[in-house]
PDB file of N, CA and C in Angstrom:
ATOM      1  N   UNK A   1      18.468 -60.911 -80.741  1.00  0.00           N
ATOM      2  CA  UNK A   1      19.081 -60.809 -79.426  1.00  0.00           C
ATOM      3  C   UNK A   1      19.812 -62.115 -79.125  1.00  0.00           C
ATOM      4  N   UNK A   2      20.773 -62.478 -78.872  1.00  0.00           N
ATOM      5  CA  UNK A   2      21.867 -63.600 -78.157  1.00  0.00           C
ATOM      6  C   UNK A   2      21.658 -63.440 -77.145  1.00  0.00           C
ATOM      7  N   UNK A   3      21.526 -65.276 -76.701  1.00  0.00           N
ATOM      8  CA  UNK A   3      22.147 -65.455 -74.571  1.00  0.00           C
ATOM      9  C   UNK A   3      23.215 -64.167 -74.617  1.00  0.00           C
ATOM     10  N   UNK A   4      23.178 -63.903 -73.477  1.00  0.00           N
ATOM     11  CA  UNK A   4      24.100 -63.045 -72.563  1.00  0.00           C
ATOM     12  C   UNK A   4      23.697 -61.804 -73.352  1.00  0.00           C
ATOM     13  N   UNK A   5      22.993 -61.591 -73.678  1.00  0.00           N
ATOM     14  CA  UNK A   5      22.724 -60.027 -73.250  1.00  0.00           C
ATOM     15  C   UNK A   5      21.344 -59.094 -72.490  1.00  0.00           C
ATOM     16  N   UNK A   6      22.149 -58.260 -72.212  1.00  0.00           N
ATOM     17  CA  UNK A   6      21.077 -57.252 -70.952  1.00  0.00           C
ATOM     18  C   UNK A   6      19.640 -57.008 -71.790  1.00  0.00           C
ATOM     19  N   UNK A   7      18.461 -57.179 -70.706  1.00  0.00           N
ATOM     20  CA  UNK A   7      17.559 -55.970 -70.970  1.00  0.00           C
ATOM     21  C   UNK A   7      17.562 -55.336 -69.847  1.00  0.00           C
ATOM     22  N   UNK A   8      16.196 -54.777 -69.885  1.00  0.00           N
ATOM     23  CA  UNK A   8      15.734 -53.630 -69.309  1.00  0.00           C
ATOM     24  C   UNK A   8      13.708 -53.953 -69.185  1.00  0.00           C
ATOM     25  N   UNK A   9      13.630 -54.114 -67.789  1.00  0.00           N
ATOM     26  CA  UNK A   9      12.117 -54.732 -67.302  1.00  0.00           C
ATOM     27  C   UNK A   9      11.869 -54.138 -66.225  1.00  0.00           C
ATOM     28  N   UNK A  10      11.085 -52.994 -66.612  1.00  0.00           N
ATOM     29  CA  UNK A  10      10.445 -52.152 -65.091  1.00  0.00           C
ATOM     30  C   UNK A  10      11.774 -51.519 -64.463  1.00  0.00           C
ATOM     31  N   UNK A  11      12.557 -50.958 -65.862  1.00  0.00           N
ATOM     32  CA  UNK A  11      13.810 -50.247 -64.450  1.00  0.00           C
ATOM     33  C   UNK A  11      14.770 -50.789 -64.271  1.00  0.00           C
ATOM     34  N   UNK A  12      14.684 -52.491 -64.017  1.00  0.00           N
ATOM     35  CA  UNK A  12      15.280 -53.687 -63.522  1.00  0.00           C
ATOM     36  C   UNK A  12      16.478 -53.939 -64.648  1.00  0.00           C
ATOM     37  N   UNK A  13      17.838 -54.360 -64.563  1.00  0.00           N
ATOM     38  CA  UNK A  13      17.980 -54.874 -65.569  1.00  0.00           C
ATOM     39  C   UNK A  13      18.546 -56.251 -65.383  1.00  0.00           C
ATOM     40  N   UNK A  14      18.666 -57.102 -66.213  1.00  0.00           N
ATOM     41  CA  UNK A  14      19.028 -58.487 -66.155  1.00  0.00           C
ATOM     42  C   UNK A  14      19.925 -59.182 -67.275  1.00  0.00           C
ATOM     43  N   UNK A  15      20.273 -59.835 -67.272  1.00  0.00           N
ATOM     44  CA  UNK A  15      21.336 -60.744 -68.025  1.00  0.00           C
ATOM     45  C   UNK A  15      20.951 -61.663 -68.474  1.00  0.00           C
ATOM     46  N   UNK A  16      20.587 -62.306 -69.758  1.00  0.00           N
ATOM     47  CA  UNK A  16      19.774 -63.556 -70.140  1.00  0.00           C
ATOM     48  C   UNK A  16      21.247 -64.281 -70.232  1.00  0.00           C
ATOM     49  N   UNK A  17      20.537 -65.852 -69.731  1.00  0.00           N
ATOM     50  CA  UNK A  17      21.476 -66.712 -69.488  1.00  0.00           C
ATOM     51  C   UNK A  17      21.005 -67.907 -71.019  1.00  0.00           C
ATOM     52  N   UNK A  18      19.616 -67.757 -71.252  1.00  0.00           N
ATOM     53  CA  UNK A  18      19.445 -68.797 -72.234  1.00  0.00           C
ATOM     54  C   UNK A  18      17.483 -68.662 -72.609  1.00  0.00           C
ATOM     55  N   UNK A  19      16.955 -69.171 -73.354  1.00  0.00           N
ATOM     56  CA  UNK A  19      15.709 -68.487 -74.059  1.00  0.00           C
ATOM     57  C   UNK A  19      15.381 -70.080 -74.606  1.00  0.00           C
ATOM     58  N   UNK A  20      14.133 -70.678 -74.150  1.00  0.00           N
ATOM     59  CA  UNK A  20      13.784 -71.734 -74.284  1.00  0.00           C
ATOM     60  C   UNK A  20      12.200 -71.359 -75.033  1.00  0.00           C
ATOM     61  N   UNK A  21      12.061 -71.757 -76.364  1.00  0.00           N
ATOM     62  CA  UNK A  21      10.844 -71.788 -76.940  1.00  0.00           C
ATOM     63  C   UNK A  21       9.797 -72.399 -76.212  1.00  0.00           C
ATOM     64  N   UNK A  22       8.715 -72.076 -75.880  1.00  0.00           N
ATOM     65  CA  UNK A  22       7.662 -72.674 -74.768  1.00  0.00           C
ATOM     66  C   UNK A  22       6.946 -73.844 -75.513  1.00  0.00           C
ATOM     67  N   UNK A  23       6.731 -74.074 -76.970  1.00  0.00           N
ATOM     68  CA  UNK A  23       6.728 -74.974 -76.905  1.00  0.00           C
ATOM     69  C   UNK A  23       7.347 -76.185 -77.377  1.00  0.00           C
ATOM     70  N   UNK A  24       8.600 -76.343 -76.264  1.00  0.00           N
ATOM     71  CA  UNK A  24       9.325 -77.272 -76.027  1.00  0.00           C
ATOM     72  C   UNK A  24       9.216 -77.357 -74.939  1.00  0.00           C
ATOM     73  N   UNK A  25       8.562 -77.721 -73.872  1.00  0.00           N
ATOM     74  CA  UNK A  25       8.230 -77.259 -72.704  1.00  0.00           C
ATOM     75  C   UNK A  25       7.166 -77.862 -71.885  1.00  0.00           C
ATOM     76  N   UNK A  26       7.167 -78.500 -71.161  1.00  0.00           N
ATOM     77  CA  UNK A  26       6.002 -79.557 -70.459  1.00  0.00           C
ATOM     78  C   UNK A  26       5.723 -78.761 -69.538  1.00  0.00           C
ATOM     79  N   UNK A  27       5.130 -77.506 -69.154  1.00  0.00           N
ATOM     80  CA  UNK A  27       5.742 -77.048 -67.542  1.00  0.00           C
ATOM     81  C   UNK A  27       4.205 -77.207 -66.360  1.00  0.00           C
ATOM     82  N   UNK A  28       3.156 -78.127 -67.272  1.00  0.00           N
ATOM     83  CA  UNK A  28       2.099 -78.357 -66.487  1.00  0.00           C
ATOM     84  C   UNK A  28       2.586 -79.847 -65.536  1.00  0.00           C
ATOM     85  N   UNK A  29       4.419 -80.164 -65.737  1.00  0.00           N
ATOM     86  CA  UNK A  29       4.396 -81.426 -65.506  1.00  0.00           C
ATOM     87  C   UNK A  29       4.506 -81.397 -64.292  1.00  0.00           C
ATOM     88  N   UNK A  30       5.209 -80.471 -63.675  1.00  0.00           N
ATOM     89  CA  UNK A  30       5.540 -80.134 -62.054  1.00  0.00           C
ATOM     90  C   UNK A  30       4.724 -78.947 -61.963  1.00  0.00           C
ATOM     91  N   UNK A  31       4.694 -79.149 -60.777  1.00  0.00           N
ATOM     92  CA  UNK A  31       3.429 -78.032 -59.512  1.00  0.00           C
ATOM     93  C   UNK A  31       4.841 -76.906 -59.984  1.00  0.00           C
ATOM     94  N   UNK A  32       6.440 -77.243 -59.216  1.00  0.00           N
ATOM     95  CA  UNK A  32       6.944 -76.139 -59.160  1.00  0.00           C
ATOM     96  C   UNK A  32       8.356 -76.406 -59.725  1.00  0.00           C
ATOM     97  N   UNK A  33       7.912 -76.055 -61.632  1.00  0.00           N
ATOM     98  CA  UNK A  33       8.513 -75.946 -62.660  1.00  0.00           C
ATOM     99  C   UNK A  33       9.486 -74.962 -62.691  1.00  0.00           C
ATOM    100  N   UNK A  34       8.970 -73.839 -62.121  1.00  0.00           N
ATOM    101  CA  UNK A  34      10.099 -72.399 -61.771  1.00  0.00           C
ATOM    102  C   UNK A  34      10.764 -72.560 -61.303  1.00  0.00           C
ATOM    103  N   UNK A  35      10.631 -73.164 -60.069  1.00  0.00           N
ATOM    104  CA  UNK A  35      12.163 -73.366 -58.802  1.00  0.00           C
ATOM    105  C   UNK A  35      13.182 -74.463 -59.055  1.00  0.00           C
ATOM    106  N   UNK A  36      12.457 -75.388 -60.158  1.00  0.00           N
ATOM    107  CA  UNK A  36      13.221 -76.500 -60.745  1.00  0.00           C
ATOM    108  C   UNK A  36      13.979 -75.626 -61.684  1.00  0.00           C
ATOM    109  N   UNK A  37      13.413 -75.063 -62.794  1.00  0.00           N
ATOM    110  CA  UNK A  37      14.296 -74.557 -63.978  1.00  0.00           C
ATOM    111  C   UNK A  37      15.442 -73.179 -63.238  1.00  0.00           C
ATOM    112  N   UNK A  38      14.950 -72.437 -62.001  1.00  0.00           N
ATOM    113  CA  UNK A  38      15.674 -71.659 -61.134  1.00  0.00           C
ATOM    114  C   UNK A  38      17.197 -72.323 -60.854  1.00  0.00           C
ATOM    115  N   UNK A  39      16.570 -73.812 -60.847  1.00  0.00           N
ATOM    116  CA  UNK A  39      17.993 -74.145 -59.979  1.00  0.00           C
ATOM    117  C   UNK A  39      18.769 -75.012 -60.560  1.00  0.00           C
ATOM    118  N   UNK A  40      18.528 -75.661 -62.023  1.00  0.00           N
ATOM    119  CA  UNK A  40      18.911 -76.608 -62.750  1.00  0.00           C
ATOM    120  C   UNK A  40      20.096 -75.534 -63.994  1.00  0.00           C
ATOM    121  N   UNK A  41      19.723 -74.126 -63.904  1.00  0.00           N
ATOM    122  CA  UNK A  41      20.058 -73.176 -64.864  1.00  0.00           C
ATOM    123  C   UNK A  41      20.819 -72.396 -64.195  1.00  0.00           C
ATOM    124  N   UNK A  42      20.810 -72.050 -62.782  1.00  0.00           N
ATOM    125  CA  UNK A  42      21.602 -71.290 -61.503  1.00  0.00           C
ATOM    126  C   UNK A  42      20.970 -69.747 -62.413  1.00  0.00           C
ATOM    127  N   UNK A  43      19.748 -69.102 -62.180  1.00  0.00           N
ATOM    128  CA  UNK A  43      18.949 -68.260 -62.729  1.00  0.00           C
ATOM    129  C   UNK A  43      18.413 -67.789 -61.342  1.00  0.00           C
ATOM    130  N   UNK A  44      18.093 -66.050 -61.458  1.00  0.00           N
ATOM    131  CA  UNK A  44      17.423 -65.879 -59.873  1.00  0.00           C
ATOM    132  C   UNK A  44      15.705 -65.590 -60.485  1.00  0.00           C
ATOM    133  N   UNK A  45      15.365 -65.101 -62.187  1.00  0.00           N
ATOM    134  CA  UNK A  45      14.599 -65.055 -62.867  1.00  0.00           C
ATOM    135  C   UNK A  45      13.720 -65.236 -63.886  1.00  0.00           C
ATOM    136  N   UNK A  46      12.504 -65.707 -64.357  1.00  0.00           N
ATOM    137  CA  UNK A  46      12.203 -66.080 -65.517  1.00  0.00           C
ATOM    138  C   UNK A  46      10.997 -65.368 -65.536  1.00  0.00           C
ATOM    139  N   UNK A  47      11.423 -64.834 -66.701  1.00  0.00           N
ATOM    140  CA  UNK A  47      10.008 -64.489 -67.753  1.00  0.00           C
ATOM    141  C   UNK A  47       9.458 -65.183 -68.983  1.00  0.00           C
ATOM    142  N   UNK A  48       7.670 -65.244 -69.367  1.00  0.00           N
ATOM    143  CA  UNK A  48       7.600 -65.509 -70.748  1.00  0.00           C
ATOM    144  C   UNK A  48       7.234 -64.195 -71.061  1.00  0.00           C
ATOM    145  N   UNK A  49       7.525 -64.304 -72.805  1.00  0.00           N
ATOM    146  CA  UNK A  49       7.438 -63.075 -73.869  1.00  0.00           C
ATOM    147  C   UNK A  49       8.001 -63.876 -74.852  1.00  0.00           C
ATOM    148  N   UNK A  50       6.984 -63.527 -75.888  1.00  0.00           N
ATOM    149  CA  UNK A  50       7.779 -63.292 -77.495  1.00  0.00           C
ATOM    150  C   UNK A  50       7.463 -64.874 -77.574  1.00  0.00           C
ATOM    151  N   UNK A  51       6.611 -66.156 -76.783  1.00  0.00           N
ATOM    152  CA  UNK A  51       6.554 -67.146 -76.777  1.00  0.00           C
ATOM    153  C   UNK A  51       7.768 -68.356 -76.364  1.00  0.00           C
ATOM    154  N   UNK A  52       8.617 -67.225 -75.903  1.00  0.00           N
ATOM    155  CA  UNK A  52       9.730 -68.318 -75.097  1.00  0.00           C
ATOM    156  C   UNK A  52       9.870 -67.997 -73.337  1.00  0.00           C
ATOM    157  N   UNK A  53      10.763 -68.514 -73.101  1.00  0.00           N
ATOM    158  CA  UNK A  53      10.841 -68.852 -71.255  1.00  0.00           C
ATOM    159  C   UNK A  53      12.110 -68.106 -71.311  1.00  0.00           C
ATOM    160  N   UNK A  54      12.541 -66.846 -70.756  1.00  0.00           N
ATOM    161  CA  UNK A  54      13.909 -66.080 -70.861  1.00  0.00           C
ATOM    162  C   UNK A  54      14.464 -66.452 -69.547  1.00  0.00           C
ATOM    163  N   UNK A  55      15.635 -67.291 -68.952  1.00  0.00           N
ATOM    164  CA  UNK A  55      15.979 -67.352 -68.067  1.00  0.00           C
ATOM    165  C   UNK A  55      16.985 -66.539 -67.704  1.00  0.00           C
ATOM    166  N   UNK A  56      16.912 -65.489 -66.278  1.00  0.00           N
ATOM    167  CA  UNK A  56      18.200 -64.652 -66.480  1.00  0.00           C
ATOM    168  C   UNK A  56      18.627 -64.499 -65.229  1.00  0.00           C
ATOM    169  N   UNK A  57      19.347 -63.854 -65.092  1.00  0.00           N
ATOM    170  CA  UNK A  57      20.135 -63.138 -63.524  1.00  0.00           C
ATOM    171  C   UNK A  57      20.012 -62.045 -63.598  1.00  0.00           C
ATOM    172  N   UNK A  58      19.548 -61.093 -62.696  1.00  0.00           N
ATOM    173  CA  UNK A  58      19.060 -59.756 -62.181  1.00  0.00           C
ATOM    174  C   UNK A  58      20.502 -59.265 -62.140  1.00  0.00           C
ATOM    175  N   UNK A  59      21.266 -57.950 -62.400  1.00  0.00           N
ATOM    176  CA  UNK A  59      21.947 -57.122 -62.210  1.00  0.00           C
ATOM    177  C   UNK A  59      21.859 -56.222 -61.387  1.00  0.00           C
ATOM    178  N   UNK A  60      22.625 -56.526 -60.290  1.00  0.00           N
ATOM    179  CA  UNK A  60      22.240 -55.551 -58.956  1.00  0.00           C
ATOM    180  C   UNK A  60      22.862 -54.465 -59.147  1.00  0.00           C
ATOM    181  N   UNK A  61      21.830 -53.062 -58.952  1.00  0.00           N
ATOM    182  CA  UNK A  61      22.904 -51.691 -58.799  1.00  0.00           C
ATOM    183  C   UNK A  61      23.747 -51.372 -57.390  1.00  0.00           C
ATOM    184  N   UNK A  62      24.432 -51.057 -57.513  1.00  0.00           N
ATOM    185  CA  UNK A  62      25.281 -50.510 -56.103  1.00  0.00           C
ATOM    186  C   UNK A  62      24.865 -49.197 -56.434  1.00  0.00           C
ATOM    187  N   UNK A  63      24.361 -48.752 -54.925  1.00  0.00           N
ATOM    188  CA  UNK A  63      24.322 -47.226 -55.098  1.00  0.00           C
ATOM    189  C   UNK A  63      25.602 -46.659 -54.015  1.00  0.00           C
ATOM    190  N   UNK A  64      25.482 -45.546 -54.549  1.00  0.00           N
ATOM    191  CA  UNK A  64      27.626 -44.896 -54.486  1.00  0.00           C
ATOM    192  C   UNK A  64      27.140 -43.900 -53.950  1.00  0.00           C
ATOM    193  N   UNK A  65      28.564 -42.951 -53.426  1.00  0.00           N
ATOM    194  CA  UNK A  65      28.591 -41.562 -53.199  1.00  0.00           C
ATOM    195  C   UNK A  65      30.150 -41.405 -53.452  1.00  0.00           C
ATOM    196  N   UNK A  66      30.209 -40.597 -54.288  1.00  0.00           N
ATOM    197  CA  UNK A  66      31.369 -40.413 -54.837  1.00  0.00           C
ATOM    198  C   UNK A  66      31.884 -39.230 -53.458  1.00  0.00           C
ATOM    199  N   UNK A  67      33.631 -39.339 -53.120  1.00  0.00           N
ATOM    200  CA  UNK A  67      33.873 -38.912 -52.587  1.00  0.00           C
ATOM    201  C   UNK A  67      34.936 -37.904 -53.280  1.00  0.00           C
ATOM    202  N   UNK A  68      34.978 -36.828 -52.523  1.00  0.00           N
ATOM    203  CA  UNK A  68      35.886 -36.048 -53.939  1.00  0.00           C
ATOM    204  C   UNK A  68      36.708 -34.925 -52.348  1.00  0.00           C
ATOM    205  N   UNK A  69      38.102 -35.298 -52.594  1.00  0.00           N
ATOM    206  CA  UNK A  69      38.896 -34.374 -51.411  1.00  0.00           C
ATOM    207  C   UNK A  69      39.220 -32.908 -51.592  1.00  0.00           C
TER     208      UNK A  69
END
């Protein structure tokens, strides 16, 4: 899998921005490691899996009503 591409989490889908091996990773160093790496990466999400830190942006659905004349 490459940065920038979609999954799929509970329905949700998201956009990985970048995938940091955990251990490279101090994250007992700050109380609040998330909202730091949130905002240093411009990310609204992070998950671990697979032993790395997936930082991504949520893909919002628009819901529609198609109009038809």
């Amino acid at each position: 899998m490459n940065t920038h591409d979609t999954i799929e989490i509970q329905g949700r889908m998201f956009q990985v921005k970048r995938k940091i091996p955990l251990n490279q990773l101090n994250l007992d160093k700050h109380k609040d490691w998330a909202s730091l790496l949130k905002h240093y990466y411009h990310v609204d999400s992070l998950f671990k899996a697979e032993n790395l830190l997936w930082l991504c942006n949520e893909i919002h659905t628009i819901e529609y009503e198609e109009i038809k004349n």
